[in-house]
C-alpha atoms as a PDB file:
ATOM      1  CA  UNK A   1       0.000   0.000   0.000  1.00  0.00           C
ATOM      2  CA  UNK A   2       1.888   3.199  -1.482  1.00  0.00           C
ATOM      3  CA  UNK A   3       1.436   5.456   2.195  1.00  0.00           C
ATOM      4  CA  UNK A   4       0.676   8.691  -0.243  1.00  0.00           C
ATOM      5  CA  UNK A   5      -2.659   7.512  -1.474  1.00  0.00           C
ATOM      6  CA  UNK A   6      -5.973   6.924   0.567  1.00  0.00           C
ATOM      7  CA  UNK A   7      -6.547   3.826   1.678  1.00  0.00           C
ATOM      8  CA  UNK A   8      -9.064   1.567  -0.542  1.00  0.00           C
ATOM      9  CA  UNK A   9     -12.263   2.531   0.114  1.00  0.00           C
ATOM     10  CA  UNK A  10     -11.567   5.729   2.177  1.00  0.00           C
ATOM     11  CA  UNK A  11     -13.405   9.188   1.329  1.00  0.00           C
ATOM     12  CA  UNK A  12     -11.377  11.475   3.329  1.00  0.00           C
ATOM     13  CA  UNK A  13     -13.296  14.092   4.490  1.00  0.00           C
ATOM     14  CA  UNK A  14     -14.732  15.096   1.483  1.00  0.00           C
ATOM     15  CA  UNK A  15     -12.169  16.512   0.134  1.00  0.00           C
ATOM     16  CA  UNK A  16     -12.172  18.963   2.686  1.00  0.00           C
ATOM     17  CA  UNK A  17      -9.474  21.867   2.463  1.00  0.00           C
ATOM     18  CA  UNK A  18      -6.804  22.942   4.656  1.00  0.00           C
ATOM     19  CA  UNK A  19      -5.842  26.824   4.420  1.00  0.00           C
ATOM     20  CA  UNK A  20      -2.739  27.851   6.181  1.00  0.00           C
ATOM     21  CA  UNK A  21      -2.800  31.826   7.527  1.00  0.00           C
ATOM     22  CA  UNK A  22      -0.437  33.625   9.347  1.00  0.00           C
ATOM     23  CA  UNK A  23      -0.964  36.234  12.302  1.00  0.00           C
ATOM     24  CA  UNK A  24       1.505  39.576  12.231  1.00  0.00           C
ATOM     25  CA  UNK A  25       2.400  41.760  15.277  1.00  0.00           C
ATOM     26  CA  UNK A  26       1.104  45.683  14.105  1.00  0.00           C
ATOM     27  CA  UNK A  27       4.283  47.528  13.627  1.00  0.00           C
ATOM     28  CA  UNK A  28       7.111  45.219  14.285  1.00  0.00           C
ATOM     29  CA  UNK A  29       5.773  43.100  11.202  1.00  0.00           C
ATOM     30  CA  UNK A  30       7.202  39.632  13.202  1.00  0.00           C
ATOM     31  CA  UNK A  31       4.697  36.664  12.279  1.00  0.00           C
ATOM     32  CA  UNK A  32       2.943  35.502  15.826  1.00  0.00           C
ATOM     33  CA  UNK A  33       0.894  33.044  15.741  1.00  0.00           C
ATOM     34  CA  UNK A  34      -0.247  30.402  12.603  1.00  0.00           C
ATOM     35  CA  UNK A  35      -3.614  28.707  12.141  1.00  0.00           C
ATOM     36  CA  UNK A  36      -4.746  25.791  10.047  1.00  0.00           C
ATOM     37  CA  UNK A  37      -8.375  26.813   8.811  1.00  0.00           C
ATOM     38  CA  UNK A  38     -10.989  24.195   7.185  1.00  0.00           C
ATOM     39  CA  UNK A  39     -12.507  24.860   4.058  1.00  0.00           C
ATOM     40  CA  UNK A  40     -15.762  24.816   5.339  1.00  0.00           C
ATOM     41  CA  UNK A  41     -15.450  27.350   8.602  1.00  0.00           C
ATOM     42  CA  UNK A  42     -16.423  30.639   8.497  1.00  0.00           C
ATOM     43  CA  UNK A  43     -13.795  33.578   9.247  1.00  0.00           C
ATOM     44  CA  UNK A  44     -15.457  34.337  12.317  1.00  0.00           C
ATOM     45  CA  UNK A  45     -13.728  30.682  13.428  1.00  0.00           C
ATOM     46  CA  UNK A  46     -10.546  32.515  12.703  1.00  0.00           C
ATOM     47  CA  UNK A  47     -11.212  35.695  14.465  1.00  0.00           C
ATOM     48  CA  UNK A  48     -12.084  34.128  17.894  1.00  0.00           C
ATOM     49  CA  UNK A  49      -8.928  32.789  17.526  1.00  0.00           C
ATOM     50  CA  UNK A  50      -6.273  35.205  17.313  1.00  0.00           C
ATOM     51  CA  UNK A  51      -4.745  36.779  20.415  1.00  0.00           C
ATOM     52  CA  UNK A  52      -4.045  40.444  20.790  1.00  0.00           C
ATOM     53  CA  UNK A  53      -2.579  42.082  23.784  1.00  0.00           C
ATOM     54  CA  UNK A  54      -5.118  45.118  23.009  1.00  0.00           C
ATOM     55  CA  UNK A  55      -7.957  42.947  23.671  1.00  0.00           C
ATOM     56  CA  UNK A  56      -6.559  42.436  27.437  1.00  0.00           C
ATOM     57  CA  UNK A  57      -5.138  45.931  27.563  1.00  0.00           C
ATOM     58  CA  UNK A  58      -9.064  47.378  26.517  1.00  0.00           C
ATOM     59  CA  UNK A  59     -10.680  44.436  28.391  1.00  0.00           C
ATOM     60  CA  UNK A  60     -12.386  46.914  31.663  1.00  0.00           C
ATOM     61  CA  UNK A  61     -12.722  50.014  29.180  1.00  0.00           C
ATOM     62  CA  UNK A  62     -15.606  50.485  26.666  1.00  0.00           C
ATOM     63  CA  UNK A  63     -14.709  49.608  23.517  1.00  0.00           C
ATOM     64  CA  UNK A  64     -16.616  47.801  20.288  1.00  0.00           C
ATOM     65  CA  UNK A  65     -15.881  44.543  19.626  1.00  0.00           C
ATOM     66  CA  UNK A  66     -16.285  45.202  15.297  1.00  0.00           C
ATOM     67  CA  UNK A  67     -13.242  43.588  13.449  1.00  0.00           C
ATOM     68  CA  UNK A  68     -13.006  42.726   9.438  1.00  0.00           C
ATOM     69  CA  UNK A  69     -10.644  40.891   7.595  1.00  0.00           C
ATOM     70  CA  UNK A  70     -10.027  42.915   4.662  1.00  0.00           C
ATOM     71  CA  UNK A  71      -8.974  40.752   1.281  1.00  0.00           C
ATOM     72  CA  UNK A  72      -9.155  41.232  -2.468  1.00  0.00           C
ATOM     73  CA  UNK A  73     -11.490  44.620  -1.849  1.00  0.00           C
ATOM     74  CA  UNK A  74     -13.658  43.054  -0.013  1.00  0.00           C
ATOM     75  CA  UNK A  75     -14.513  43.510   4.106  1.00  0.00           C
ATOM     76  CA  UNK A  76     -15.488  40.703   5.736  1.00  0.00           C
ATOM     77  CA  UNK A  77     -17.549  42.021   8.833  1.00  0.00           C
ATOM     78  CA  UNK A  78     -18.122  40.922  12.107  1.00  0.00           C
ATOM     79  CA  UNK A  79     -21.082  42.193  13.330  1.00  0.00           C
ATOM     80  CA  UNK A  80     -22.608  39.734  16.055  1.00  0.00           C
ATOM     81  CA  UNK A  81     -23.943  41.202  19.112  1.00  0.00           C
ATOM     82  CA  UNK A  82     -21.429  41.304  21.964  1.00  0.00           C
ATOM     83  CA  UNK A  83     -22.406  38.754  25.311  1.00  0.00           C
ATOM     84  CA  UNK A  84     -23.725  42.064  27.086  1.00  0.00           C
ATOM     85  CA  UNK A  85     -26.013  42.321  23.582  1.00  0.00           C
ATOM     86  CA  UNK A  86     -24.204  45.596  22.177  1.00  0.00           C
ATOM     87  CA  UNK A  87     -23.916  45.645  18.516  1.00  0.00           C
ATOM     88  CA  UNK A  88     -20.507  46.509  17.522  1.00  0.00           C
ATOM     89  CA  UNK A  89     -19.897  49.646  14.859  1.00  0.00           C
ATOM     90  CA  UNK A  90     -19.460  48.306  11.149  1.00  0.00           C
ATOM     91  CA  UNK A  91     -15.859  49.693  10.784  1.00  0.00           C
ATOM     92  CA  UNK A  92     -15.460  49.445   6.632  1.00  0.00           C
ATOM     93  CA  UNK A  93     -18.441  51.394   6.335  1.00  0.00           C
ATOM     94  CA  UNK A  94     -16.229  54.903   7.141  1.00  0.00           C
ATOM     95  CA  UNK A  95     -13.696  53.645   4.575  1.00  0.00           C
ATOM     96  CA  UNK A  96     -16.475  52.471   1.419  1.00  0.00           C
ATOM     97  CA  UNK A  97     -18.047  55.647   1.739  1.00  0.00           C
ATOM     98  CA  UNK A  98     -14.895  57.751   1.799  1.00  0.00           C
ATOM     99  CA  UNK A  99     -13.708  55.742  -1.288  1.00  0.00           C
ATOM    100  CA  UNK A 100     -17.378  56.391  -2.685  1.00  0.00           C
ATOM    101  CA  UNK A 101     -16.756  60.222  -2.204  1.00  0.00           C
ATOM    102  CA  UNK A 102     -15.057  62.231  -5.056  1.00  0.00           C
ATOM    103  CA  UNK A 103     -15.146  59.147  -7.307  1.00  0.00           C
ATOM    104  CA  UNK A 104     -11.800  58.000  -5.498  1.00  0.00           C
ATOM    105  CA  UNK A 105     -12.563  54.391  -6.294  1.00  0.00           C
ATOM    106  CA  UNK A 106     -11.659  55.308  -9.807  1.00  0.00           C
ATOM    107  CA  UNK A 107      -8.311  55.870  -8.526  1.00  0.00           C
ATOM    108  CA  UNK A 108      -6.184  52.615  -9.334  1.00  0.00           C
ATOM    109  CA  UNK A 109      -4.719  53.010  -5.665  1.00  0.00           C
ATOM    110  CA  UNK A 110      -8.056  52.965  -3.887  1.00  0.00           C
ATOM    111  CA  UNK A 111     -10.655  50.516  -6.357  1.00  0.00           C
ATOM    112  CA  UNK A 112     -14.144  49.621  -5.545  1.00  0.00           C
ATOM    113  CA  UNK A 113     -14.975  47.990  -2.095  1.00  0.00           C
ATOM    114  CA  UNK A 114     -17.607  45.551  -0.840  1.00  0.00           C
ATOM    115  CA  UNK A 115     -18.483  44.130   2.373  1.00  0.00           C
ATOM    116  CA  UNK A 116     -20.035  40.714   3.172  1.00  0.00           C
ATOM    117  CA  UNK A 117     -20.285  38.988   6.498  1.00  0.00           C
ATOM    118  CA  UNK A 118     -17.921  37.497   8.251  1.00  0.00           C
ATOM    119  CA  UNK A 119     -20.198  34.810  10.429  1.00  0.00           C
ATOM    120  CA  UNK A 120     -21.757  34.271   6.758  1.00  0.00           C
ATOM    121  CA  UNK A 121     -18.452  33.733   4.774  1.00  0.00           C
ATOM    122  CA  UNK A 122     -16.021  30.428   4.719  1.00  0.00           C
ATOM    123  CA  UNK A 123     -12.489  30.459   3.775  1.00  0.00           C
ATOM    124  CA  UNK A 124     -14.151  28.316   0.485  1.00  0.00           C
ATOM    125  CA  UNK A 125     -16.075  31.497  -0.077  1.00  0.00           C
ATOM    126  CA  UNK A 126     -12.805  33.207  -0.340  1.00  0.00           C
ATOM    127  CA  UNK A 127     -10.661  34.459  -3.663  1.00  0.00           C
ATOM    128  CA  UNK A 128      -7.304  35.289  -2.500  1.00  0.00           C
ATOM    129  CA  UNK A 129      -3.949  34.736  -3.253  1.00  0.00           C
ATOM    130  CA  UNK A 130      -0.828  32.506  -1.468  1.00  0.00           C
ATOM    131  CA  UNK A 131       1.631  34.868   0.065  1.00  0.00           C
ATOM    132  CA  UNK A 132      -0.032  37.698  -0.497  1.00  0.00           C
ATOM    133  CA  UNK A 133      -0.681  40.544   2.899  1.00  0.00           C
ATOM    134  CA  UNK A 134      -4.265  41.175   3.862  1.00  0.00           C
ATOM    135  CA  UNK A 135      -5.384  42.782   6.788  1.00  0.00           C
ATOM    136  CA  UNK A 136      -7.070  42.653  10.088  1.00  0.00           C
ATOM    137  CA  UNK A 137      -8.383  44.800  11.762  1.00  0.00           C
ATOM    138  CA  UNK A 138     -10.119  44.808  15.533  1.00  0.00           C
ATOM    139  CA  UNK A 139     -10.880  47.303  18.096  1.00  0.00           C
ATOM    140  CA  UNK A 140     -11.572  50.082  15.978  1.00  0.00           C
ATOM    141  CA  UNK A 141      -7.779  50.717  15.356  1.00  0.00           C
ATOM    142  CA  UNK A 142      -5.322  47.509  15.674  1.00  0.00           C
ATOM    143  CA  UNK A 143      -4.080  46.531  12.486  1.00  0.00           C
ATOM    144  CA  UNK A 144      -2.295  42.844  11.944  1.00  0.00           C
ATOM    145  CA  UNK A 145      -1.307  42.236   8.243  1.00  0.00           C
ATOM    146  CA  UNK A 146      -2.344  38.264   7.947  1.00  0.00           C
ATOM    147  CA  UNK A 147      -1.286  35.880   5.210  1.00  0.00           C
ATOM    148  CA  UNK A 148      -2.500  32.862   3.461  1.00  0.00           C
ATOM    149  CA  UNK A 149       1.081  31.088   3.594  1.00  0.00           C
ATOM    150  CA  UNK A 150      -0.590  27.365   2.048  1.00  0.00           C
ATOM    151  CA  UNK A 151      -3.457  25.855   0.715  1.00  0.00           C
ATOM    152  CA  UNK A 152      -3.992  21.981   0.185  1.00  0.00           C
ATOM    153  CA  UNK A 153      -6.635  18.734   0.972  1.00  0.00           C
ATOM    154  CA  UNK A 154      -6.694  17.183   3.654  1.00  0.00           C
ATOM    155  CA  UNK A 155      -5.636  13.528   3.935  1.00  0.00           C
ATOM    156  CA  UNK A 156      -5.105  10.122   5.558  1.00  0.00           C
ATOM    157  CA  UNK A 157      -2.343  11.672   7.727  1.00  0.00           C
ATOM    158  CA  UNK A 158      -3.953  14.985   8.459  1.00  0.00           C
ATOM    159  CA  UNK A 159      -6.247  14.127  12.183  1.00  0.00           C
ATOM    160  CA  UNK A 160      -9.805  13.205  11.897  1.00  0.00           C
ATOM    161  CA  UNK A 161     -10.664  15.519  14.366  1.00  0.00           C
ATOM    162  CA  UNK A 162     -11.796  18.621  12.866  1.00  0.00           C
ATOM    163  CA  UNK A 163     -10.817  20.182  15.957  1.00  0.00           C
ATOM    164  CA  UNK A 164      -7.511  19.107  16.263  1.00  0.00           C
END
């Protein structure tokens, strides 16, 4: 039995995919932390995920709890209601309408933007390319630069726990 191919008999997960994206530090541009993403979760999966000292530094102070990733000109929102049932601010909306104003989307630095949601969207839902820097952004301000390092199936000698 050649250990590259399924066993006989086998369907592995569907053919579920395995995305590879890497977490930035804002400013010192050091990768952090790395995540192996299904296919089939949505960003939000991600976003629960990454740890940010502002989160613990802003934990007692008011602040909204809105974040987006931010790829190919599109935002990818997170707008569920906090636990105390505050809706957080959409933050792209600022940013489409300034690009809106003047007809700066014409501009080829600025383009047209879109915005979808992020509890709504999978990583399959995605376009985007390997190795190139999108961003996230949380807390109104805090900026991490994240990147979609690999992209593959899964298989026999990935673990059949999807939470693994």
């Amino acid at each position: 039995h050649d250990p590259q191919r399924p066993a006989e008999g086998t369907d592995h997960v569907d053919q579920e995919v395995l995305v590879a994206v890497c977490l930035y530090q804002p400013l010192k541009n050091t990768k952090y932390q790395e995540f192996w993403v299904l296919g089939s979760q949505p960003l939000t999966d991600l976003a629960d995920r990454f740890y940010c000292l502002s989160e613990k530094l802003l934990e007692n102070h008011e602040h909204h709890r809105g974040s987006f990733f931010f790829v190919e000109n599109v935002f990818y929102n997170d707008l569920r209601p906090s636990p105390d049932g505050n809706h957080p601010i959409d933050l792209s909306s600022t940013i489409i309408d300034w690009s809106l104003q003047q007809k700066r989307f014409l501009s080829s630095d600025v383009g047209v933007y879109s915005k979808r949601n992020m509890e709504e969207t999978t990583f399959n839902d995605l376009t985007l390319r390997i190795g190139t820097p999108y961003v996230f952004c949380h807390n109104e301000c805090c900026q991490h630069i994240i990147i979609f390092t690999h992209i593959r199936l899964m298989n026999n000698f990935d673990p059949p726990n999807r939470s693994a």
